[in-house]
C-alpha atoms as a PDB file:
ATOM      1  CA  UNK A   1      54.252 134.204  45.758  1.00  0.00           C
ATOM      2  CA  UNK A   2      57.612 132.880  45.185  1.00  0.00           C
ATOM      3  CA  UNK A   3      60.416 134.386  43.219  1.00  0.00           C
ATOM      4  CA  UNK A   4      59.873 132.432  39.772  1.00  0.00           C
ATOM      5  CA  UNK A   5      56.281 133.137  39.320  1.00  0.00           C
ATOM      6  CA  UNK A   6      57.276 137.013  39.588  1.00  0.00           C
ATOM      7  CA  UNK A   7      59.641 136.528  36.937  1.00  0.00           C
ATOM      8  CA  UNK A   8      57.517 134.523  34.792  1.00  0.00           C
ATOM      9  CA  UNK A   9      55.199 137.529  35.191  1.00  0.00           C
ATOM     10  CA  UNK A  10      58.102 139.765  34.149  1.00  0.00           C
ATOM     11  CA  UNK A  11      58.671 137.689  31.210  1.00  0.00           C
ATOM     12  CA  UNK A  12      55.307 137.186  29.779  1.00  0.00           C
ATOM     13  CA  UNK A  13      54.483 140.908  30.257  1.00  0.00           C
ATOM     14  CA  UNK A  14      53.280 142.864  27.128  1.00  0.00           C
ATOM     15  CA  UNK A  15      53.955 146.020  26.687  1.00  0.00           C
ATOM     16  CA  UNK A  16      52.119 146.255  24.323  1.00  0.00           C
ATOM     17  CA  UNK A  17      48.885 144.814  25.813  1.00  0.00           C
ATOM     18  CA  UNK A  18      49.189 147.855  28.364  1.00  0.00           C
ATOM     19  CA  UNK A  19      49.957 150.771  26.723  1.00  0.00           C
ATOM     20  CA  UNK A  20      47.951 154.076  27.641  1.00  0.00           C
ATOM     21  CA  UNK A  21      46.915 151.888  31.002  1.00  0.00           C
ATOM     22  CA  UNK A  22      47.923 153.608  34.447  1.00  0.00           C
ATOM     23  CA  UNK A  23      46.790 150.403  37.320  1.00  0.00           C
ATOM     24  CA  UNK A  24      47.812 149.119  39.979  1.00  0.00           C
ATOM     25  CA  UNK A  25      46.622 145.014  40.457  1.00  0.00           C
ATOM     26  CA  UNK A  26      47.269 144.477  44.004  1.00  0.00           C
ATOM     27  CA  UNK A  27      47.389 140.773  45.241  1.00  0.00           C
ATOM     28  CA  UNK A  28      46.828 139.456  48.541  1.00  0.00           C
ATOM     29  CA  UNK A  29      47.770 135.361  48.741  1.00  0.00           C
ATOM     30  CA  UNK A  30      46.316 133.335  51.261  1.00  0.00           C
ATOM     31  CA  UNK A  31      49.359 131.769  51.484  1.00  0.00           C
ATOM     32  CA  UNK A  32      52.229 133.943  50.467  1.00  0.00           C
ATOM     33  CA  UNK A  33      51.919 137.253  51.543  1.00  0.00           C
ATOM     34  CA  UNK A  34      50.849 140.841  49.720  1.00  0.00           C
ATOM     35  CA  UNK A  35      52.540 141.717  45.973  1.00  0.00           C
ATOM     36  CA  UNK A  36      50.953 144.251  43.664  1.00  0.00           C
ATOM     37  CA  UNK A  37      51.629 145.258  39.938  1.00  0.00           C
ATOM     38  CA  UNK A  38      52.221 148.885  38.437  1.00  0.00           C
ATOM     39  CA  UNK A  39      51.289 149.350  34.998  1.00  0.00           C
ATOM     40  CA  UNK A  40      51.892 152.191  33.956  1.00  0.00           C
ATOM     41  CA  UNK A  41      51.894 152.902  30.149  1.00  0.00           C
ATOM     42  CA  UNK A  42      53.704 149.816  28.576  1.00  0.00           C
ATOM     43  CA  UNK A  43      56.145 148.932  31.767  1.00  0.00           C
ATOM     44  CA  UNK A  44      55.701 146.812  34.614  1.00  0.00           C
ATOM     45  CA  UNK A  45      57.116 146.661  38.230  1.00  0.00           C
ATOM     46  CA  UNK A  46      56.256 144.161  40.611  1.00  0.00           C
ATOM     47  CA  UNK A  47      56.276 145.445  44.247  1.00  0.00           C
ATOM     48  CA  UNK A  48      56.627 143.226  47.900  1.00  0.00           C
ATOM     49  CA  UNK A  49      53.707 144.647  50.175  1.00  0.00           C
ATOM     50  CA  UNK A  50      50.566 146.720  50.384  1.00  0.00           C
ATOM     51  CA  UNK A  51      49.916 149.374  47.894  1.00  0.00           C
ATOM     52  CA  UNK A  52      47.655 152.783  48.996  1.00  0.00           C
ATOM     53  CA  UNK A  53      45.038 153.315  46.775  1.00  0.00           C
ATOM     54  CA  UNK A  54      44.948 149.733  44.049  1.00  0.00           C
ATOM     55  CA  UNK A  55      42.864 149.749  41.176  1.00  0.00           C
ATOM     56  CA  UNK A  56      41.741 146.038  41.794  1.00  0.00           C
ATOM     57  CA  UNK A  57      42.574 144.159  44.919  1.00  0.00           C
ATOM     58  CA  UNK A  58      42.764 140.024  44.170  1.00  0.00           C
ATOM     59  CA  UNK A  59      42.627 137.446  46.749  1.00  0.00           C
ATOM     60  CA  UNK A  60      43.803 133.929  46.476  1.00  0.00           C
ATOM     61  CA  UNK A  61      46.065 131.525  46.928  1.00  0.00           C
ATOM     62  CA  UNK A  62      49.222 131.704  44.911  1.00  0.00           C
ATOM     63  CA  UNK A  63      48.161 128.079  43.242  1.00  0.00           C
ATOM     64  CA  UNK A  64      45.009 129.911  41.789  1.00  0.00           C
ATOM     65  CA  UNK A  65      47.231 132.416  40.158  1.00  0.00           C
ATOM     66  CA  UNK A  66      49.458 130.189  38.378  1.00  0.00           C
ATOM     67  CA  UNK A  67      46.385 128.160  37.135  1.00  0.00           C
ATOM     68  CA  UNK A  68      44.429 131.532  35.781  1.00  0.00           C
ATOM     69  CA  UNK A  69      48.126 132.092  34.328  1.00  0.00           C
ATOM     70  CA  UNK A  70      48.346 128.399  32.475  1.00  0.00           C
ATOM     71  CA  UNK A  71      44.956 128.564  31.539  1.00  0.00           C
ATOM     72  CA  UNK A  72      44.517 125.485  33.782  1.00  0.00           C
ATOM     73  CA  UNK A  73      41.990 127.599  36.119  1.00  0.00           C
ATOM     74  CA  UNK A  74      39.041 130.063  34.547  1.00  0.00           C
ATOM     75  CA  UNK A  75      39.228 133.395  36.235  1.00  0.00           C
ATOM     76  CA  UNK A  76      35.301 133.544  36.156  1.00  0.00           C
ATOM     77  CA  UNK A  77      35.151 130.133  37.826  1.00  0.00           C
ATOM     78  CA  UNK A  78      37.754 130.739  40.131  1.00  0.00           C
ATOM     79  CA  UNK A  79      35.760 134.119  41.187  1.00  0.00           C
ATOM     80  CA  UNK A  80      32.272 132.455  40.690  1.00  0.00           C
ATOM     81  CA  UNK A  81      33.366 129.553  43.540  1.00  0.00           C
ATOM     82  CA  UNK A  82      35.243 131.720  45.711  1.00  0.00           C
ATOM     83  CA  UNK A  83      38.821 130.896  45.198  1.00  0.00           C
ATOM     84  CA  UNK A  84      39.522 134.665  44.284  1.00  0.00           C
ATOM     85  CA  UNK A  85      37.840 137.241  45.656  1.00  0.00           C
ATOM     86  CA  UNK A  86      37.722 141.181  43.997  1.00  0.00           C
ATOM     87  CA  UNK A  87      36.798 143.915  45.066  1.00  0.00           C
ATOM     88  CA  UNK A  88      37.776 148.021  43.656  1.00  0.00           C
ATOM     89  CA  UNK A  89      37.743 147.431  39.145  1.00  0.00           C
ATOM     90  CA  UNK A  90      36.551 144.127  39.172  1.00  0.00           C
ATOM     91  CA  UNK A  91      36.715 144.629  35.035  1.00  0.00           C
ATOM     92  CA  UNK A  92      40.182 145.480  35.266  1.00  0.00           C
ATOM     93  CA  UNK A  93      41.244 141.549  36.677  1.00  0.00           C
ATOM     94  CA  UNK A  94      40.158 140.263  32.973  1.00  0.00           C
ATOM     95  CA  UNK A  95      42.935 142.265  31.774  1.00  0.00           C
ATOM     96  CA  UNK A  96      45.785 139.697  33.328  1.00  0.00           C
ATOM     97  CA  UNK A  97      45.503 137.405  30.741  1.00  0.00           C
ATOM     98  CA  UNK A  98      46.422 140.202  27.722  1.00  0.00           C
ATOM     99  CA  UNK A  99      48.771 141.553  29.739  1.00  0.00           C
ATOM    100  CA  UNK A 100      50.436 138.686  30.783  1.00  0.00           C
ATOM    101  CA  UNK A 101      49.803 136.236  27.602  1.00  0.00           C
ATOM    102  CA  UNK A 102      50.856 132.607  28.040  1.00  0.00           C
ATOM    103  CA  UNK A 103      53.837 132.089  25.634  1.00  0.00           C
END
């Protein structure tokens, strides 16, 4: 996942939107590499590599991402034909889009 999608993650992070959560979103991109998110009661850090014990673990392509994060792609129908793959809180995954809001 390249640099500017992290920090458009950074910036379109709310706080609010994850207060009281304790998470870890862990990301594995086809063609990018392994990232995963800490949320841990309204903050956020963003972490290269593999994380122990994740909460959710999301495969795709970095491309999918940024379209579930536009709104260009539907999570469900990204999931439903494969392009991302979950396993661990499956639940948790429809959570991106509150905590990560698309200003």
């Amino acid at each position: 996942m390249s640099t500017s999608t992290l920090d458009k993650l950074q910036e379109r992070f709310d706080p609010q939107a994850a207060q009281g959560m304790n998470d870890v979103f862990q990301f594995h991109f086809s063609d990018n590499g392994s990232h995963y998110l800490v949320v841990k009661d309204g903050t956020l850090s963003i972490e290269e590599g593999e994380h122990d014990d994740p909460s959710v673990s999301l495969s795709m392509s970095s491309e999918t991402l940024k379209g579930i994060m536009t709104g260009e792609v539907n999570g469900m129908t990204a999931f439903m034909t494969g392009k991302l793959k979950a396993t661990g809180n499956v639940m948790l995954a429809t959570k991106l889009t509150s905590l990560f809001p698309n200003r």
